[in-house]
N, C-alpha and C. Protein backbone atom coordinates (compact mmCIF):
# COMPACT_ATOMS: atom_id res chain seq x y z
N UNK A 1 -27.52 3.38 -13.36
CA UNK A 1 -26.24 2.74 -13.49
C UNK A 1 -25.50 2.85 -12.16
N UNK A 2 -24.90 1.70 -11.83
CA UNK A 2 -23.89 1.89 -10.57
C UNK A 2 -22.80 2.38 -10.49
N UNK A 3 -22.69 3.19 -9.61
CA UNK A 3 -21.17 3.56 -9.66
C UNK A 3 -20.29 2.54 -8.89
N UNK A 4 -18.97 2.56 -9.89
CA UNK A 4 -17.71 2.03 -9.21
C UNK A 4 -17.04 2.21 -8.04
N UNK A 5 -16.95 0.41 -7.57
CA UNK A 5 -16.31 0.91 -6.12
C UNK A 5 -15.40 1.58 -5.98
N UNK A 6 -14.48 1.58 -6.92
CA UNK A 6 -13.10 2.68 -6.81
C UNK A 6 -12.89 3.45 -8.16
N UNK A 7 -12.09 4.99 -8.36
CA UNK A 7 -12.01 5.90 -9.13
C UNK A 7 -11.08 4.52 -10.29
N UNK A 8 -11.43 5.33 -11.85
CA UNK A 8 -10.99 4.82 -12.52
C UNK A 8 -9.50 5.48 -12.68
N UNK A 9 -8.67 4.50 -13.66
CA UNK A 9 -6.87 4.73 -13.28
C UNK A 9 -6.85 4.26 -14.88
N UNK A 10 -5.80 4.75 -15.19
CA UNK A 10 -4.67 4.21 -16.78
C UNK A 10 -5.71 4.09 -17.48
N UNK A 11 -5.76 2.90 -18.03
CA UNK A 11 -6.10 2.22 -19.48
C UNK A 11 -7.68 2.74 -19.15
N UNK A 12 -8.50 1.96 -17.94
CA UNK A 12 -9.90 2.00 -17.90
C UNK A 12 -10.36 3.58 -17.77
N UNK A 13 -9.39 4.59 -17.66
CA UNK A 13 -9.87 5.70 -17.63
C UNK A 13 -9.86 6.39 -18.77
N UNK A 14 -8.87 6.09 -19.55
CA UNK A 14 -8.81 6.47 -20.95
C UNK A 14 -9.93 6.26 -21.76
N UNK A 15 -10.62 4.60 -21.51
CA UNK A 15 -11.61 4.19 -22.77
C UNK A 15 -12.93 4.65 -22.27
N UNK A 16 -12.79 5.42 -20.80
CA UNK A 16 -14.08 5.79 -20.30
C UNK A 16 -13.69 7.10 -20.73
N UNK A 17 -13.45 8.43 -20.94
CA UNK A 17 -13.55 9.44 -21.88
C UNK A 17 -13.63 9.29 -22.96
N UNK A 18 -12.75 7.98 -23.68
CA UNK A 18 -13.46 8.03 -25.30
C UNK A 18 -14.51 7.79 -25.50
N UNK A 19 -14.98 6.59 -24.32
CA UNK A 19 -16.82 6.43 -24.94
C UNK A 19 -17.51 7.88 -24.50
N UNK A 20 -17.03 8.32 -23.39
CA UNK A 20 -18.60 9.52 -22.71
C UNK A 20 -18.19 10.80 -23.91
N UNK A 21 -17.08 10.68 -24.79
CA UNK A 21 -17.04 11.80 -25.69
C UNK A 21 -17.48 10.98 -26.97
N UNK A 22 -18.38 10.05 -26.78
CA UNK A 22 -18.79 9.72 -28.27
C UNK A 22 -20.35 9.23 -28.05
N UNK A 23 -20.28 8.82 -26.85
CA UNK A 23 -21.89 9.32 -26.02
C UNK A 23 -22.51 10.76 -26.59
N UNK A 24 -21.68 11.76 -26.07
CA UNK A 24 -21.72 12.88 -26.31
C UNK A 24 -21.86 13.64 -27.67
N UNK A 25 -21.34 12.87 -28.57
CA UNK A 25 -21.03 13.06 -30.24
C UNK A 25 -22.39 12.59 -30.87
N UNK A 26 -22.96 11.07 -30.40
CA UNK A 26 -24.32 11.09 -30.64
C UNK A 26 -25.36 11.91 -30.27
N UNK A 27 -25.12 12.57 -28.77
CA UNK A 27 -26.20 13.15 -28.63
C UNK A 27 -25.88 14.04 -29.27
N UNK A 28 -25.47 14.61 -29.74
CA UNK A 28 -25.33 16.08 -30.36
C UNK A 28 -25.65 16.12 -32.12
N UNK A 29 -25.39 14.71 -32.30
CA UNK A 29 -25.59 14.50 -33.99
C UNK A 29 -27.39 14.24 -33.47
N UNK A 30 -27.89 13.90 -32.44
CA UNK A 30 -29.32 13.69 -32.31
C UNK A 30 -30.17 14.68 -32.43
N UNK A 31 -29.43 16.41 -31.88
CA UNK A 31 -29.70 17.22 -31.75
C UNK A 31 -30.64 17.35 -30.12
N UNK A 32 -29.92 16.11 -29.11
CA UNK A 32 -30.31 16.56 -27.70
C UNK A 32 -28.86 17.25 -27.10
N UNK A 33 -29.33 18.58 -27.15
CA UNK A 33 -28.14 19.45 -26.52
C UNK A 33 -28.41 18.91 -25.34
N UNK A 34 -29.34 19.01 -24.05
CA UNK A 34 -29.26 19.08 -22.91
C UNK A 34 -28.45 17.69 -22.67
N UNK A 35 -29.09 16.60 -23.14
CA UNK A 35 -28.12 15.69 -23.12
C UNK A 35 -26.89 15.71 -22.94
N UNK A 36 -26.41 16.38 -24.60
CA UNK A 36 -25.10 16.11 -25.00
C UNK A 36 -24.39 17.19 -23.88
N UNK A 37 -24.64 18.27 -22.87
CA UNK A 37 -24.41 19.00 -22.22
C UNK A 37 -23.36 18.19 -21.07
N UNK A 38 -24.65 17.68 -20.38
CA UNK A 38 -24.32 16.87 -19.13
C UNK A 38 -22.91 15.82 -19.77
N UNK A 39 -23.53 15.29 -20.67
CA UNK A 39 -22.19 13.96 -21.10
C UNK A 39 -20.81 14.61 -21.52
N UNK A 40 -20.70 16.00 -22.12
CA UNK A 40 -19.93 16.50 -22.46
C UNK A 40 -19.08 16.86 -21.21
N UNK A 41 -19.89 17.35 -20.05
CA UNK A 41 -19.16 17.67 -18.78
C UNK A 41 -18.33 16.75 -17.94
N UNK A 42 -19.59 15.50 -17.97
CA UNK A 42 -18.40 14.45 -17.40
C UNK A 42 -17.28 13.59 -17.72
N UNK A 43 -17.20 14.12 -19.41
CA UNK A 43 -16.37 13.73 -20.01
C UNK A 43 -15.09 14.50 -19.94
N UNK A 44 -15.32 15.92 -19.80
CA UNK A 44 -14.46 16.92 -19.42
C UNK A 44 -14.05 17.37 -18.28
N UNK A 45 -14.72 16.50 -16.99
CA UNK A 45 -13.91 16.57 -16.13
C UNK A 45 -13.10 14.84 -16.09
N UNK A 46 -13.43 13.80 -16.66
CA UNK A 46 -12.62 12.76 -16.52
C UNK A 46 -11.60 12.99 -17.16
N UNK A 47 -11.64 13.76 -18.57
CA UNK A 47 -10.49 13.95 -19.03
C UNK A 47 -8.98 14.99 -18.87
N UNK A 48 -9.87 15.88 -17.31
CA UNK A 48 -8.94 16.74 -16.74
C UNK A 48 -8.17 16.04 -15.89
N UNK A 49 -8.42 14.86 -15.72
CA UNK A 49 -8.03 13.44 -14.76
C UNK A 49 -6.52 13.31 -15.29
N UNK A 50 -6.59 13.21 -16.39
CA UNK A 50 -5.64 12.24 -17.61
C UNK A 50 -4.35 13.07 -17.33
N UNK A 51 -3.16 12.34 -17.68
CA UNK A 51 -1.75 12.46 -17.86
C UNK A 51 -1.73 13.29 -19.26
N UNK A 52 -0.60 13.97 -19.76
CA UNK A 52 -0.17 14.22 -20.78
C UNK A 52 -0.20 13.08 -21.77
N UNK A 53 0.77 12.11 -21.44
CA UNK A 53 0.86 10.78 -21.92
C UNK A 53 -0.68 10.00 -22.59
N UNK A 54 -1.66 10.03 -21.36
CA UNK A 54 -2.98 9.49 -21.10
C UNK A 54 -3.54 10.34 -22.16
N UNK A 55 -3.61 11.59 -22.61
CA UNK A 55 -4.46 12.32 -23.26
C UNK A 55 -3.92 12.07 -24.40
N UNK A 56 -2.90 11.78 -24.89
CA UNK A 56 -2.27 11.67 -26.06
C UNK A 56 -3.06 10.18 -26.83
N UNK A 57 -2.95 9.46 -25.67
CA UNK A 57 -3.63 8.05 -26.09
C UNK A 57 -5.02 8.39 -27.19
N UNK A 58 -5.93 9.30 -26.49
CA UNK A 58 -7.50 9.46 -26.95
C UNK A 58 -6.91 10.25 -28.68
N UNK A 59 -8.05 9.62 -29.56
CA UNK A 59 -8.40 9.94 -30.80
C UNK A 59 -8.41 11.28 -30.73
N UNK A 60 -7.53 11.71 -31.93
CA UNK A 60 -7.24 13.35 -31.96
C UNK A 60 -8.92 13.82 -32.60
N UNK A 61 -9.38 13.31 -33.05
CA UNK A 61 -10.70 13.57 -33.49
C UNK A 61 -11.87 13.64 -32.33
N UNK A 62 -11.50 12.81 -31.09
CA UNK A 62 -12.51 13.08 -29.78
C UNK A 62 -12.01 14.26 -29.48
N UNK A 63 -10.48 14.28 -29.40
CA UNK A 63 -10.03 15.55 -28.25
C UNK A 63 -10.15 16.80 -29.02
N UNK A 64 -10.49 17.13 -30.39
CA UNK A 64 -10.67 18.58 -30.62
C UNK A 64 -11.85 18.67 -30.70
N UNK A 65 -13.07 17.39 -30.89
CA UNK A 65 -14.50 18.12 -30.32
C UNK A 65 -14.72 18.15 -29.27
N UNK A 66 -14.48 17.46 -28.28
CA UNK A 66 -14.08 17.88 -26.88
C UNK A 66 -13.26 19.76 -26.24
N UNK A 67 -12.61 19.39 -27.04
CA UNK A 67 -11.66 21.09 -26.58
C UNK A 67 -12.15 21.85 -27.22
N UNK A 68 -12.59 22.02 -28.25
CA UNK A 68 -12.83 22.71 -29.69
C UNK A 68 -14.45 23.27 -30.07
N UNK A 69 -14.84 22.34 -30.60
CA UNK A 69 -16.03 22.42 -30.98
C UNK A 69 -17.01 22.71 -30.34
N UNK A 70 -17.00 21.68 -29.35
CA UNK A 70 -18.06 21.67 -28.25
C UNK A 70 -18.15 22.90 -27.35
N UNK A 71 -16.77 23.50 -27.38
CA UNK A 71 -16.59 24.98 -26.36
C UNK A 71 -17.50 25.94 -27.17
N UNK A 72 -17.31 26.15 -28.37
CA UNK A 72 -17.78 26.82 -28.95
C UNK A 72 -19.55 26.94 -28.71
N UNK A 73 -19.91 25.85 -28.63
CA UNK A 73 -21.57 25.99 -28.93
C UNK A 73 -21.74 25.81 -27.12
N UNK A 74 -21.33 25.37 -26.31
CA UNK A 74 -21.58 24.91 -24.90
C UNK A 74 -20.56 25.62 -23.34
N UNK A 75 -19.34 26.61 -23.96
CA UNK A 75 -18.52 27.25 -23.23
C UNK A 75 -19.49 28.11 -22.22
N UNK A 76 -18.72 28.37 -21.27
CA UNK A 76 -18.92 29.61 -20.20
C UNK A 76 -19.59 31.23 -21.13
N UNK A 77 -19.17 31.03 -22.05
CA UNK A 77 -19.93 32.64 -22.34
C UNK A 77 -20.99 31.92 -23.15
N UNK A 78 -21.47 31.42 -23.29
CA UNK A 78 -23.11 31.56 -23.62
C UNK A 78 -24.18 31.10 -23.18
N UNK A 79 -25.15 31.29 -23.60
CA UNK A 79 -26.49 31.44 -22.11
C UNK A 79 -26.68 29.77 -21.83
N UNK A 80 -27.16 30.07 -20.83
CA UNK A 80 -27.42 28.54 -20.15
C UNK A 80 -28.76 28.53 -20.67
N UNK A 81 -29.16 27.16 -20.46
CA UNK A 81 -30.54 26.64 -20.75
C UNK A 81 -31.66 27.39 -20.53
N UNK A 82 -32.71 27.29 -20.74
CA UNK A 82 -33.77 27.96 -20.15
C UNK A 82 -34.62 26.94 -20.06
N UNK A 83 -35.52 26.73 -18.23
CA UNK A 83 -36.26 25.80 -17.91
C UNK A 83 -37.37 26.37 -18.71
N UNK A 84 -38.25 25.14 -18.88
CA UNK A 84 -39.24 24.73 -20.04
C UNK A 84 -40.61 25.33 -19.22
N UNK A 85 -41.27 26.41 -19.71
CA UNK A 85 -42.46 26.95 -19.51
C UNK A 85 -43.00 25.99 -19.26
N UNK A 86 -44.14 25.64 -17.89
CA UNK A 86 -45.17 24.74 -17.66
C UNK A 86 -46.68 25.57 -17.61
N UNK A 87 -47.65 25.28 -17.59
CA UNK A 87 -49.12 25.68 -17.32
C UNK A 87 -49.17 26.75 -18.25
N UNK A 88 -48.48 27.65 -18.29
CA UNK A 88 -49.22 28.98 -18.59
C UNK A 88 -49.05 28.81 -20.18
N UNK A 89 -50.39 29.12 -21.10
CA UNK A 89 -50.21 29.78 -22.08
C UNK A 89 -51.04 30.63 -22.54
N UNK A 90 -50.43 31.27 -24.09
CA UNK A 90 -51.04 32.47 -24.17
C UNK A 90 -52.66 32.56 -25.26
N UNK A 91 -53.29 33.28 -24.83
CA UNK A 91 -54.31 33.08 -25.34
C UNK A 91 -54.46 34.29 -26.66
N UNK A 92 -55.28 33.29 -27.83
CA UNK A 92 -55.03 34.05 -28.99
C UNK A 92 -56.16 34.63 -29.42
């Protein structure tokens, strides 16, 4: 996907956190965390973007799985991913 020649502002920035937090809502009802990881992040830093006003706009139902939910299973205190064992396995 291309990125935009210029940062998003007002209205177009608003409906771009509601979709990447419902991007994010599928992947997670898919059960692709790593996915829903990454989408969750860039959704959470576009939405550190936003006005008081601007944040008020977004569905109270995006913004507490966004703030809420998602902290819970994906916050700073719990373990990060673990890269996926290649070649080696164990013999039985």
């Amino acid at each position: 996907m291309a990125k935009p020649d210029k940062p998003l502002t007002g209205e177009a920035l608003v409906k771009e956190v509601c979709r990447r937090i419902r991007v994010a809502r599928s992947y997670w009802d898919a059960h692709n965390n790593a996915a829903c990881r990454g989408e969750r992040e860039r959704a959470l830093a576009l939405y550190n973007q936003l006005s008081k006003e601007q944040k008020d706009q977004i569905p109270q139902q995006l913004r507490v799985w966004l703030r809420y939910r998602s902290e819970k299973y994906f916050g700073a205190h719990r373990t990060p991913p673990k890269s996926k064992r290649k070649g080696k396995r164990r013999k039985s």
